[in-house]
PDB file of N, CA and C in Angstrom:
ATOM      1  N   UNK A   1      27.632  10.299  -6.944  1.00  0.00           N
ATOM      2  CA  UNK A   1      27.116   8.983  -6.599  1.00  0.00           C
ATOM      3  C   UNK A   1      26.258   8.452  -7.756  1.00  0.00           C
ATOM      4  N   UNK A   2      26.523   7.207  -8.100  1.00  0.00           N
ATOM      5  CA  UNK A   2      25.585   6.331  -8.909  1.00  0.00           C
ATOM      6  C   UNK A   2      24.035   6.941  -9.002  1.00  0.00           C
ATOM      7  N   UNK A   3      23.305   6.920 -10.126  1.00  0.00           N
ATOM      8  CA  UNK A   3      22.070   6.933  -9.733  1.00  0.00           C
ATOM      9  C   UNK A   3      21.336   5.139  -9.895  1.00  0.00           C
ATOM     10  N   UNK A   4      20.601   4.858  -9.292  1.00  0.00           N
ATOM     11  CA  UNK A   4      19.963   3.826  -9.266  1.00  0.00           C
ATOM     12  C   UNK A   4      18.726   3.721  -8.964  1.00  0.00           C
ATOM     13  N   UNK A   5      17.511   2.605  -9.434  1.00  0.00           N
ATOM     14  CA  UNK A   5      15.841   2.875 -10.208  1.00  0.00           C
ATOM     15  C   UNK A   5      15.623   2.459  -8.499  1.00  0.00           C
ATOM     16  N   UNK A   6      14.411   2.446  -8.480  1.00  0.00           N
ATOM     17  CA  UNK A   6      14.029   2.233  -7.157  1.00  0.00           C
ATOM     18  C   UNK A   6      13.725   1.122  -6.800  1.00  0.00           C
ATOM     19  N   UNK A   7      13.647   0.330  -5.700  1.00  0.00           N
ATOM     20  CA  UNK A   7      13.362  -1.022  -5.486  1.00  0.00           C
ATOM     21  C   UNK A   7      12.181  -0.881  -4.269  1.00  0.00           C
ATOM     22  N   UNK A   8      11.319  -1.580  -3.876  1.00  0.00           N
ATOM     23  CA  UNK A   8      10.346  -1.491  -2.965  1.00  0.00           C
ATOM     24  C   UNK A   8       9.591  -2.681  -1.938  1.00  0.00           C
ATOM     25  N   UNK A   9       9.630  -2.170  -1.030  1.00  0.00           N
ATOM     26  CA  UNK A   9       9.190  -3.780  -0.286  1.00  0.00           C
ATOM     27  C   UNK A   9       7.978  -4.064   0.898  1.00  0.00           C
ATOM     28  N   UNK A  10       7.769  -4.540   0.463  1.00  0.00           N
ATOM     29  CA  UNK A  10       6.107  -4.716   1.593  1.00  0.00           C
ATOM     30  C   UNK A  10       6.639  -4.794   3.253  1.00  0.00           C
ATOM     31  N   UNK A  11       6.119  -4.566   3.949  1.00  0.00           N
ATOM     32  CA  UNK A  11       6.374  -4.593   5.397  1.00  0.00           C
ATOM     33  C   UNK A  11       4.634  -5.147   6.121  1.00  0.00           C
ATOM     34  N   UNK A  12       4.471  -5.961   6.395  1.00  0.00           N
ATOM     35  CA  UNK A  12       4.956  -7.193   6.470  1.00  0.00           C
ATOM     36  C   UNK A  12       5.545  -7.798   5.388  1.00  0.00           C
ATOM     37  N   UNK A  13       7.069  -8.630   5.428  1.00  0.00           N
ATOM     38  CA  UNK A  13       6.672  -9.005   3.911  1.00  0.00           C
ATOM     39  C   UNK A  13       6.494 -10.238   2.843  1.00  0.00           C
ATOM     40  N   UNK A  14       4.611 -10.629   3.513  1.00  0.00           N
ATOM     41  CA  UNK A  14       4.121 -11.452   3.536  1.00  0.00           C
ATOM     42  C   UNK A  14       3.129 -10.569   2.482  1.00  0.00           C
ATOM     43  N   UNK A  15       2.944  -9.414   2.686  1.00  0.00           N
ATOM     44  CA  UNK A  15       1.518  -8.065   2.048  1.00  0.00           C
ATOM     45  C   UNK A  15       0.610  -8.697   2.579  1.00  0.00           C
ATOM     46  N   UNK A  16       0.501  -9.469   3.939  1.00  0.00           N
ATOM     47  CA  UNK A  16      -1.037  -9.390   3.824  1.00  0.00           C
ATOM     48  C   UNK A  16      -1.228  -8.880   5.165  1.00  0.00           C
ATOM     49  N   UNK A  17      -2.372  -7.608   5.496  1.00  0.00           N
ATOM     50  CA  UNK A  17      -2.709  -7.363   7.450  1.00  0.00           C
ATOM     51  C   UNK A  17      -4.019  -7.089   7.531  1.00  0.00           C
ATOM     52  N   UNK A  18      -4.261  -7.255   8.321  1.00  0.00           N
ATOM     53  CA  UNK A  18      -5.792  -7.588   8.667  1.00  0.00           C
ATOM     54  C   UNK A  18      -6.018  -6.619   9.873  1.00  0.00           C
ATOM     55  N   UNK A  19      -7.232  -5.943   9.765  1.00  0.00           N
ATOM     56  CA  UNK A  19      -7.667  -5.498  10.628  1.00  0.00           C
ATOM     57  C   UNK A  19      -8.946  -5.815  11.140  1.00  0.00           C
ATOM     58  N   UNK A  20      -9.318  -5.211  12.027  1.00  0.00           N
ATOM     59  CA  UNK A  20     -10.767  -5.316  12.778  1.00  0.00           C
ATOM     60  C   UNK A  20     -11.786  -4.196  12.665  1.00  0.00           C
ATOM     61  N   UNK A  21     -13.121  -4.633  12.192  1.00  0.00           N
ATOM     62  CA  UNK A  21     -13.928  -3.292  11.656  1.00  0.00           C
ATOM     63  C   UNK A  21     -14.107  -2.484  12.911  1.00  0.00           C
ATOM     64  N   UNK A  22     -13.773  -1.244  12.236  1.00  0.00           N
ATOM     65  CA  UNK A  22     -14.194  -0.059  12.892  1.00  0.00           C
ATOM     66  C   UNK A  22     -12.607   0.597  13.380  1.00  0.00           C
ATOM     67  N   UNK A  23     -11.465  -0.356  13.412  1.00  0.00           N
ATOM     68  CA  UNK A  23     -10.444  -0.228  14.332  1.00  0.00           C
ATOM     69  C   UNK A  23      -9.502   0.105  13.098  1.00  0.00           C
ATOM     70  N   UNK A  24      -8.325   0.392  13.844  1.00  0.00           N
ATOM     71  CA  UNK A  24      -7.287   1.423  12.811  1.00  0.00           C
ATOM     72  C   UNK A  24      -6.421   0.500  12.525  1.00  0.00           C
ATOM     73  N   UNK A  25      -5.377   0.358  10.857  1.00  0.00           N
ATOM     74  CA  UNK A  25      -4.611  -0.276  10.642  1.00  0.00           C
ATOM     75  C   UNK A  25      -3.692   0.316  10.042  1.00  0.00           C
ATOM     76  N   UNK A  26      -2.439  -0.230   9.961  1.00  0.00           N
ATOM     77  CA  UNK A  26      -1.090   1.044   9.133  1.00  0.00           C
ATOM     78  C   UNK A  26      -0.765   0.207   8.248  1.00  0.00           C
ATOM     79  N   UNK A  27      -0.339   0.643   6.937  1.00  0.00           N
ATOM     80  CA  UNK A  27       0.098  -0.722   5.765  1.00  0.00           C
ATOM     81  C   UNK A  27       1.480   0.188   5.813  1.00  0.00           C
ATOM     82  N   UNK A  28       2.664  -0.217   5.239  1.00  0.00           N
ATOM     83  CA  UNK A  28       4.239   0.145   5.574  1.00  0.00           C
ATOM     84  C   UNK A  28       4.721  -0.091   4.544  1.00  0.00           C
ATOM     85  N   UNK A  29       5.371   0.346   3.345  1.00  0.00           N
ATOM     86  CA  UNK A  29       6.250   0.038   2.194  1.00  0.00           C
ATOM     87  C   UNK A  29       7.642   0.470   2.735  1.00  0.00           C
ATOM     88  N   UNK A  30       8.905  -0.260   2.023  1.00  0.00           N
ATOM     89  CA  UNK A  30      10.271   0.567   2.620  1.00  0.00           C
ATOM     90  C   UNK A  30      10.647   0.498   1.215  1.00  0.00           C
ATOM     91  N   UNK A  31      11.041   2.200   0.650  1.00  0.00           N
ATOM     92  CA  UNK A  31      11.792   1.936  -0.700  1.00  0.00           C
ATOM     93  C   UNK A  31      13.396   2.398  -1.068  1.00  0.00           C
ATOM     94  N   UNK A  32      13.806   2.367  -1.528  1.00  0.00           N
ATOM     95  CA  UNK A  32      15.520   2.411  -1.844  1.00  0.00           C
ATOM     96  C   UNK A  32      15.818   2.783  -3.206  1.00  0.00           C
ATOM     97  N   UNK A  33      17.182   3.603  -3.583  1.00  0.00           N
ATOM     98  CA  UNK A  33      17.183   3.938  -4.721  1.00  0.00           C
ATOM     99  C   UNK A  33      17.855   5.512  -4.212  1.00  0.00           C
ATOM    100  N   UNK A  34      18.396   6.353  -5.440  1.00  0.00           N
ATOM    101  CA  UNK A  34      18.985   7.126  -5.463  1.00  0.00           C
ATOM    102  C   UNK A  34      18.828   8.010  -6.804  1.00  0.00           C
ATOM    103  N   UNK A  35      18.162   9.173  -7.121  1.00  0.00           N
ATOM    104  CA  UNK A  35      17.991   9.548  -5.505  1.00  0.00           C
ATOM    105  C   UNK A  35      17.398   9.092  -5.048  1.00  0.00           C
ATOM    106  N   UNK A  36      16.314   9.511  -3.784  1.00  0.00           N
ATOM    107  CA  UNK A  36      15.696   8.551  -2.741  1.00  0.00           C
ATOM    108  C   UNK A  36      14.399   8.317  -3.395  1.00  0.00           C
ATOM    109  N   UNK A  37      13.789   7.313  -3.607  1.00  0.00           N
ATOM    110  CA  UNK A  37      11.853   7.404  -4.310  1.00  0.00           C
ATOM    111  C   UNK A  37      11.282   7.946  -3.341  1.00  0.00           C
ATOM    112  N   UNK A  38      10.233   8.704  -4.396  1.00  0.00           N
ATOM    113  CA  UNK A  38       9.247   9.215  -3.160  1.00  0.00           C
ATOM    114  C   UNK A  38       8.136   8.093  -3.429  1.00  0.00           C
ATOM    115  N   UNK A  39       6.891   8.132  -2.013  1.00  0.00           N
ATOM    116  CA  UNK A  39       6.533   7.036  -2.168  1.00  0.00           C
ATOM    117  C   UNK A  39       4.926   7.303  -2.354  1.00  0.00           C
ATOM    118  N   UNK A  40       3.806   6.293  -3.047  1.00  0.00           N
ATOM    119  CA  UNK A  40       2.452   6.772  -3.192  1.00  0.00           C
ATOM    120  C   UNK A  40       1.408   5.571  -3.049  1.00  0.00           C
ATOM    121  N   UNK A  41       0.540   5.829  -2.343  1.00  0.00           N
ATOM    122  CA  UNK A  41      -0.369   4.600  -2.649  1.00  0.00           C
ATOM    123  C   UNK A  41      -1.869   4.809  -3.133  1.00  0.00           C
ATOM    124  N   UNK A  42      -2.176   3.336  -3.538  1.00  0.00           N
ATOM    125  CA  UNK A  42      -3.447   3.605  -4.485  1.00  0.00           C
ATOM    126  C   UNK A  42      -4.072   2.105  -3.870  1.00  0.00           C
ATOM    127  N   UNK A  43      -5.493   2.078  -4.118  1.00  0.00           N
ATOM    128  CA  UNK A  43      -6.500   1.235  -4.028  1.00  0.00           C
ATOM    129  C   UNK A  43      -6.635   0.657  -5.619  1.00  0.00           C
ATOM    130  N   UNK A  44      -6.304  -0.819  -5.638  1.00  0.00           N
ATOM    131  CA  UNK A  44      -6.503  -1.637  -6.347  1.00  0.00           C
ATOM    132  C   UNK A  44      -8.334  -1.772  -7.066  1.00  0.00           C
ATOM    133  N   UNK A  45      -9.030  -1.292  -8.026  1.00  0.00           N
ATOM    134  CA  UNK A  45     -10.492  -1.158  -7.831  1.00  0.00           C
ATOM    135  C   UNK A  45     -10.750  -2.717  -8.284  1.00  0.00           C
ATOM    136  N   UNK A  46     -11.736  -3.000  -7.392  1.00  0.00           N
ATOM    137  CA  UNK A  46     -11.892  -4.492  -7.388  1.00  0.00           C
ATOM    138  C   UNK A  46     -12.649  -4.664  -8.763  1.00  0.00           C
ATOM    139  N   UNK A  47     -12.295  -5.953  -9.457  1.00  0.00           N
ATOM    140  CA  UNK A  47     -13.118  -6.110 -10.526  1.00  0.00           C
ATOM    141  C   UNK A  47     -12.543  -5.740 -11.722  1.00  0.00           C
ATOM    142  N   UNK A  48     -12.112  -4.662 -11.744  1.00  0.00           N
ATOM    143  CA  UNK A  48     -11.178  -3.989 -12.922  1.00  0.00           C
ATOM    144  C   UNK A  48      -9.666  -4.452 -13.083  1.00  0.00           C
ATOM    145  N   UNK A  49      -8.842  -4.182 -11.539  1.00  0.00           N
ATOM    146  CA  UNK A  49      -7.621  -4.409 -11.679  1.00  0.00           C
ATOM    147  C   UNK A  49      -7.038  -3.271 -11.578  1.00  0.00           C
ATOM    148  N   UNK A  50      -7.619  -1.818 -12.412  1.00  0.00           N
ATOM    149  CA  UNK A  50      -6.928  -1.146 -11.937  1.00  0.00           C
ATOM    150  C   UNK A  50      -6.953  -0.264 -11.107  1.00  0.00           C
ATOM    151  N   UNK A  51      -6.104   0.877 -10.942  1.00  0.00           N
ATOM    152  CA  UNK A  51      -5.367   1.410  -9.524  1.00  0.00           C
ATOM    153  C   UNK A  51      -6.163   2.493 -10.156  1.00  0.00           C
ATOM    154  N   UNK A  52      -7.046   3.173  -8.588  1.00  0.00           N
ATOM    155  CA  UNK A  52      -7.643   4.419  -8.285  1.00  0.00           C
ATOM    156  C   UNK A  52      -6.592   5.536  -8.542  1.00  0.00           C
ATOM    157  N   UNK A  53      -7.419   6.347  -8.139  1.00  0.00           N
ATOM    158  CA  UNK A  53      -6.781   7.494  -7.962  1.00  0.00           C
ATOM    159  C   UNK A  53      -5.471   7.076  -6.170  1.00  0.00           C
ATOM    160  N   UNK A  54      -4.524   8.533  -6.564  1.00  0.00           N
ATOM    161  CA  UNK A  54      -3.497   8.410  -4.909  1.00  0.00           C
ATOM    162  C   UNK A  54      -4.251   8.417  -3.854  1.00  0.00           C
ATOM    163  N   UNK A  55      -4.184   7.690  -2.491  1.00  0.00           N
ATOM    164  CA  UNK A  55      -5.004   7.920  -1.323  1.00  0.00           C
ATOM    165  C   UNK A  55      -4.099   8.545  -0.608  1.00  0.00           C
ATOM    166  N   UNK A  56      -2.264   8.314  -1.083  1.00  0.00           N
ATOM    167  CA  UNK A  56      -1.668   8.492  -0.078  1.00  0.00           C
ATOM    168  C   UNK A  56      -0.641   8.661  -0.149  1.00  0.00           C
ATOM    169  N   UNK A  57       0.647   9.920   0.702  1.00  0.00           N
ATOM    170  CA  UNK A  57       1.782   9.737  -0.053  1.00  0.00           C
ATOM    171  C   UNK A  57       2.790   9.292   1.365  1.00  0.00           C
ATOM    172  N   UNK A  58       3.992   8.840   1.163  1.00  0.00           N
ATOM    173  CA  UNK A  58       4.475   8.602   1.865  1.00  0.00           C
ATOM    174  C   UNK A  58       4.611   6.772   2.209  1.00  0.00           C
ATOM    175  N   UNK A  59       5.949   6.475   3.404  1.00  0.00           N
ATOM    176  CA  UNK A  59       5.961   5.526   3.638  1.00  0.00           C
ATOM    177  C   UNK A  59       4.799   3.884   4.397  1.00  0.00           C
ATOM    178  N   UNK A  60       4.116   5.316   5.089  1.00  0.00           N
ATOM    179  CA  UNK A  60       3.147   4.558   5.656  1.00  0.00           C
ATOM    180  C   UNK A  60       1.668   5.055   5.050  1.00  0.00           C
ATOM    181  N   UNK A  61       0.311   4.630   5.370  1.00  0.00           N
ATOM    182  CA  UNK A  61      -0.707   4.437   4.832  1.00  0.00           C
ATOM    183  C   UNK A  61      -1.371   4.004   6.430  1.00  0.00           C
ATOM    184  N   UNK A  62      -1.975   5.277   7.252  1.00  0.00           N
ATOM    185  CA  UNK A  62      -2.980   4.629   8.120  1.00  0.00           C
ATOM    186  C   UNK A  62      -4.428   4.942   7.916  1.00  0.00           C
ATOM    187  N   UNK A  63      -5.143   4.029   8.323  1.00  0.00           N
ATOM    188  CA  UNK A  63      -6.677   4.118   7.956  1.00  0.00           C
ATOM    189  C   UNK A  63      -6.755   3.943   9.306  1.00  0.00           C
ATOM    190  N   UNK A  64      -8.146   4.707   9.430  1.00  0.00           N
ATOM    191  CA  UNK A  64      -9.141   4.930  10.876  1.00  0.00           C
ATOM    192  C   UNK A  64     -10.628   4.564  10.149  1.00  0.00           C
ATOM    193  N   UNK A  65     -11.121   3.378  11.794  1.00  0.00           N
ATOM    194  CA  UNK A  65     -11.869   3.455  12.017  1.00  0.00           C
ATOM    195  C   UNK A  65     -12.692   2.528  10.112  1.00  0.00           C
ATOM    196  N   UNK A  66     -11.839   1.136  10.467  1.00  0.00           N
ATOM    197  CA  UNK A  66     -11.797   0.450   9.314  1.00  0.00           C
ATOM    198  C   UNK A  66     -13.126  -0.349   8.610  1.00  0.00           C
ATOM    199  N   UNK A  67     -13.713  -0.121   7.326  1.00  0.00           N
ATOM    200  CA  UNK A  67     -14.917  -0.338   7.087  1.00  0.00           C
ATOM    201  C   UNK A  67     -14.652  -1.865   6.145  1.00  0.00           C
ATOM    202  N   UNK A  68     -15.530  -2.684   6.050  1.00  0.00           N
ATOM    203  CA  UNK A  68     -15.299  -3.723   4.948  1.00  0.00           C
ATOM    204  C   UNK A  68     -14.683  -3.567   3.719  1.00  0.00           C
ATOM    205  N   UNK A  69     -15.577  -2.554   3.039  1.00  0.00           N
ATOM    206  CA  UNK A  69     -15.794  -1.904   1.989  1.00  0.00           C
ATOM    207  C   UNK A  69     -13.697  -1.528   1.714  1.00  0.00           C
ATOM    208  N   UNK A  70     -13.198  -1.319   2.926  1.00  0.00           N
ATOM    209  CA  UNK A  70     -11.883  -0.824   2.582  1.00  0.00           C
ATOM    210  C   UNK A  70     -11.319  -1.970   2.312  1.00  0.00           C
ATOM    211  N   UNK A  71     -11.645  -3.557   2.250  1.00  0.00           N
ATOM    212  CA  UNK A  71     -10.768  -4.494   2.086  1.00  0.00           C
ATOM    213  C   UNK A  71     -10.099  -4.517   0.811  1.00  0.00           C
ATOM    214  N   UNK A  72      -9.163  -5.350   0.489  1.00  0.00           N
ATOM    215  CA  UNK A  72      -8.853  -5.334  -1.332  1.00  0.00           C
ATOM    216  C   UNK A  72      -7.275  -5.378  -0.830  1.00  0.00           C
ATOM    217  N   UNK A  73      -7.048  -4.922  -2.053  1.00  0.00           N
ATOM    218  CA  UNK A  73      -5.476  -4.553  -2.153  1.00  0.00           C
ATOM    219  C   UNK A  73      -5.283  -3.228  -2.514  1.00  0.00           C
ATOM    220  N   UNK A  74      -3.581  -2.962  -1.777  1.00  0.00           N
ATOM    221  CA  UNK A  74      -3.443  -1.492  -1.922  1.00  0.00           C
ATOM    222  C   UNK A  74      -1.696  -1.841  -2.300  1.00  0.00           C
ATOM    223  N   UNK A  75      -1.448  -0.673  -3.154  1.00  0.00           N
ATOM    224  CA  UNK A  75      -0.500  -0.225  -3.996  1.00  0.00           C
ATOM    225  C   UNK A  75       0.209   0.709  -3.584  1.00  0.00           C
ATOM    226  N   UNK A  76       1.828   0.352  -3.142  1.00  0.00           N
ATOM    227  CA  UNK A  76       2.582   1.022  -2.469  1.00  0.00           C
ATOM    228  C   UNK A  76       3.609   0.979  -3.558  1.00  0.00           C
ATOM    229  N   UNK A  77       3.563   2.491  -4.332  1.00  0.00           N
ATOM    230  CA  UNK A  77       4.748   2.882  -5.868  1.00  0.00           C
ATOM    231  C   UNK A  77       5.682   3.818  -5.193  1.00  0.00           C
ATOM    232  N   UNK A  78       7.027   3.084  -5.509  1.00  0.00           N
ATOM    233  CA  UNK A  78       8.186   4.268  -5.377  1.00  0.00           C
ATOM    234  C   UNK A  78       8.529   4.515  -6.888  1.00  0.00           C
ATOM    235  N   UNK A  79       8.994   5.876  -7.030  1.00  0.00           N
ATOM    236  CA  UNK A  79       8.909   6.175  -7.878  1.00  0.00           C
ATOM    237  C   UNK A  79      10.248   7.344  -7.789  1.00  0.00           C
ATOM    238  N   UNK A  80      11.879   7.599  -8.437  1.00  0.00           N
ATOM    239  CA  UNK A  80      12.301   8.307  -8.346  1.00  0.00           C
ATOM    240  C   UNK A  80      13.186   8.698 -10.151  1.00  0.00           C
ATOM    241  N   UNK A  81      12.642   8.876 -10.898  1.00  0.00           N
ATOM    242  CA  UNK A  81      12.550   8.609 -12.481  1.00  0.00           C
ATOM    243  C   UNK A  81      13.985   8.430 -13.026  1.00  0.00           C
ATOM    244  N   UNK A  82      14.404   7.240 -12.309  1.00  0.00           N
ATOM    245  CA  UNK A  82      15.290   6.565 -12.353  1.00  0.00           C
ATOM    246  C   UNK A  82      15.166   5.261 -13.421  1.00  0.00           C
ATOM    247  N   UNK A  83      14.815   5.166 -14.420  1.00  0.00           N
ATOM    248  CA  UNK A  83      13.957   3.499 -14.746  1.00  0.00           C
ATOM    249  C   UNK A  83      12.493   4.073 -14.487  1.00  0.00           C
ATOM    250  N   UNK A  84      11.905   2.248 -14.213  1.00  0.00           N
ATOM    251  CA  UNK A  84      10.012   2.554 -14.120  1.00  0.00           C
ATOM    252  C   UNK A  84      10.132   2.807 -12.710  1.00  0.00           C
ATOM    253  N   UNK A  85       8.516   3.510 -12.343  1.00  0.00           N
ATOM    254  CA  UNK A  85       8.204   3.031 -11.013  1.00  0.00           C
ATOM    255  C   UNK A  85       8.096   2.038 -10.869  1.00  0.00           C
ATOM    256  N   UNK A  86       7.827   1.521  -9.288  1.00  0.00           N
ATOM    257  CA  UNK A  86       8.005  -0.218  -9.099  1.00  0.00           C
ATOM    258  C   UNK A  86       7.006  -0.248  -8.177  1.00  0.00           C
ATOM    259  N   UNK A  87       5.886  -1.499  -8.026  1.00  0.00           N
ATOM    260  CA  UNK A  87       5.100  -1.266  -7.057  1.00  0.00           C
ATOM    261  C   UNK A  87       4.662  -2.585  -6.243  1.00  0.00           C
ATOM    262  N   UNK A  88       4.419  -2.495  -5.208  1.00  0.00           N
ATOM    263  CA  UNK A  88       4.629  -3.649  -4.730  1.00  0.00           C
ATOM    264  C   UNK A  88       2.750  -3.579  -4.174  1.00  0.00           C
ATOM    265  N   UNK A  89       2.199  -5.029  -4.084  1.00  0.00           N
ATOM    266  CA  UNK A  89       0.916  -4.905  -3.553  1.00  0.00           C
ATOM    267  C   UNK A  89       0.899  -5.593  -1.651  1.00  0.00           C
ATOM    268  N   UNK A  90      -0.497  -5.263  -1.631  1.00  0.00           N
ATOM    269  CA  UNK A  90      -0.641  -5.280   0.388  1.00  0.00           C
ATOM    270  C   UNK A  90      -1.927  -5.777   0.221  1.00  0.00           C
ATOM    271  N   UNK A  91      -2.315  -7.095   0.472  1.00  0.00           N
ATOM    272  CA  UNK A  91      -3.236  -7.383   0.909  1.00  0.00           C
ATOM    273  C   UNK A  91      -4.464  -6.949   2.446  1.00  0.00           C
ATOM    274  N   UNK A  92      -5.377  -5.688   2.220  1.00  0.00           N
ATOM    275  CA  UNK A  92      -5.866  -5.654   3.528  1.00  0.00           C
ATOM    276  C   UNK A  92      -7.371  -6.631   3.672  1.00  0.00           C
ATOM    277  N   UNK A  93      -7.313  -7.516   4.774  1.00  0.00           N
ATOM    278  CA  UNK A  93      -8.511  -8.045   5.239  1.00  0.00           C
ATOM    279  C   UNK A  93      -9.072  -7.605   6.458  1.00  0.00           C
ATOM    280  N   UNK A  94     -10.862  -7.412   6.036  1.00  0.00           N
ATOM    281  CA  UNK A  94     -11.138  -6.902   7.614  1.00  0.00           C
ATOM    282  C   UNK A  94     -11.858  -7.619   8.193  1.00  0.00           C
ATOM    283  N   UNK A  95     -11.460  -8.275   9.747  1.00  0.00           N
ATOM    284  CA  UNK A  95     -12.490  -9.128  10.221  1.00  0.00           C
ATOM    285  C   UNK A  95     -13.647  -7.929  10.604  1.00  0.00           C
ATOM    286  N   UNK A  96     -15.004  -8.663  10.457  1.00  0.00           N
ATOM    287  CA  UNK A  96     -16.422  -8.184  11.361  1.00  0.00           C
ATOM    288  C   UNK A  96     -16.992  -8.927  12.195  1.00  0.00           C
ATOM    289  N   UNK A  97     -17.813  -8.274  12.844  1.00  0.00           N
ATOM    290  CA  UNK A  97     -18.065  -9.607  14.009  1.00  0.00           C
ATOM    291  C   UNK A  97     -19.455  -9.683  13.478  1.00  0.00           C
ATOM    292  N   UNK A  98     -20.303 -10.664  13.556  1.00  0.00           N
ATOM    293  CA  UNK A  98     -21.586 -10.975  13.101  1.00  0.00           C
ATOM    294  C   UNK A  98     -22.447 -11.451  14.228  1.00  0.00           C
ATOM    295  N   UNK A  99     -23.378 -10.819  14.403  1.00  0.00           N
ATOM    296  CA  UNK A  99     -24.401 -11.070  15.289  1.00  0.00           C
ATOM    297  C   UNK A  99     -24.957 -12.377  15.491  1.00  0.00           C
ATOM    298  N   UNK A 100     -25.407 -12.938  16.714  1.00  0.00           N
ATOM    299  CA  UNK A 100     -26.125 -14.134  16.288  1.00  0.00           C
ATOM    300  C   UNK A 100     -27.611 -14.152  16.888  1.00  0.00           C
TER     301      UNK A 100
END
């Protein structure tokens, strides 16, 4: 079979989901390619641009128990060294509720 580079796609795929502080959210990449990419994600470091260290491997990415501090963007790379890796970004926003 052909080999072919990997292609990758946000789920929503809008990249942007929002959660609610304190409460749990799943971010979802779907990737393709042959052989199959494996898949990794990283935190965008605000200010810099670039990508942290891995938080995560695999298709999905759930966070518990969601803090502000986790908002930003996150980096979902397939990667099967086919060509480059390819990476697609996920906008997470977190609502808080504010006292009055």
């Amino acid at each position: 079979m052909k080999k072919l580079p990997p292609s990758v796609r946000a789920i929503p795929p809008t990249g942007q989901v929002t959660a609610r502080k304190g409460g749990a959210v799943t971010l979802e990449c779907k990737a393709s390619g042959n052989p199959v990419p494996s898949i990794y994600w990283t935190k965008r470091q605000s200010g810099t641009g670039k990508s942290a260290a891995k938080i995560g491997e695999g298709p999905v990415l759930s966070l518990e128990r969601v803090e502000r501090q986790q908002a930003g963007v996150y980096q979902c790379t397939a990667d099967n060294n086919v060509g480059e890796p390819v990476t697609v970004d996920m906008r997470l926003d977190v609502l808080c509720k504010y006292l009055r």
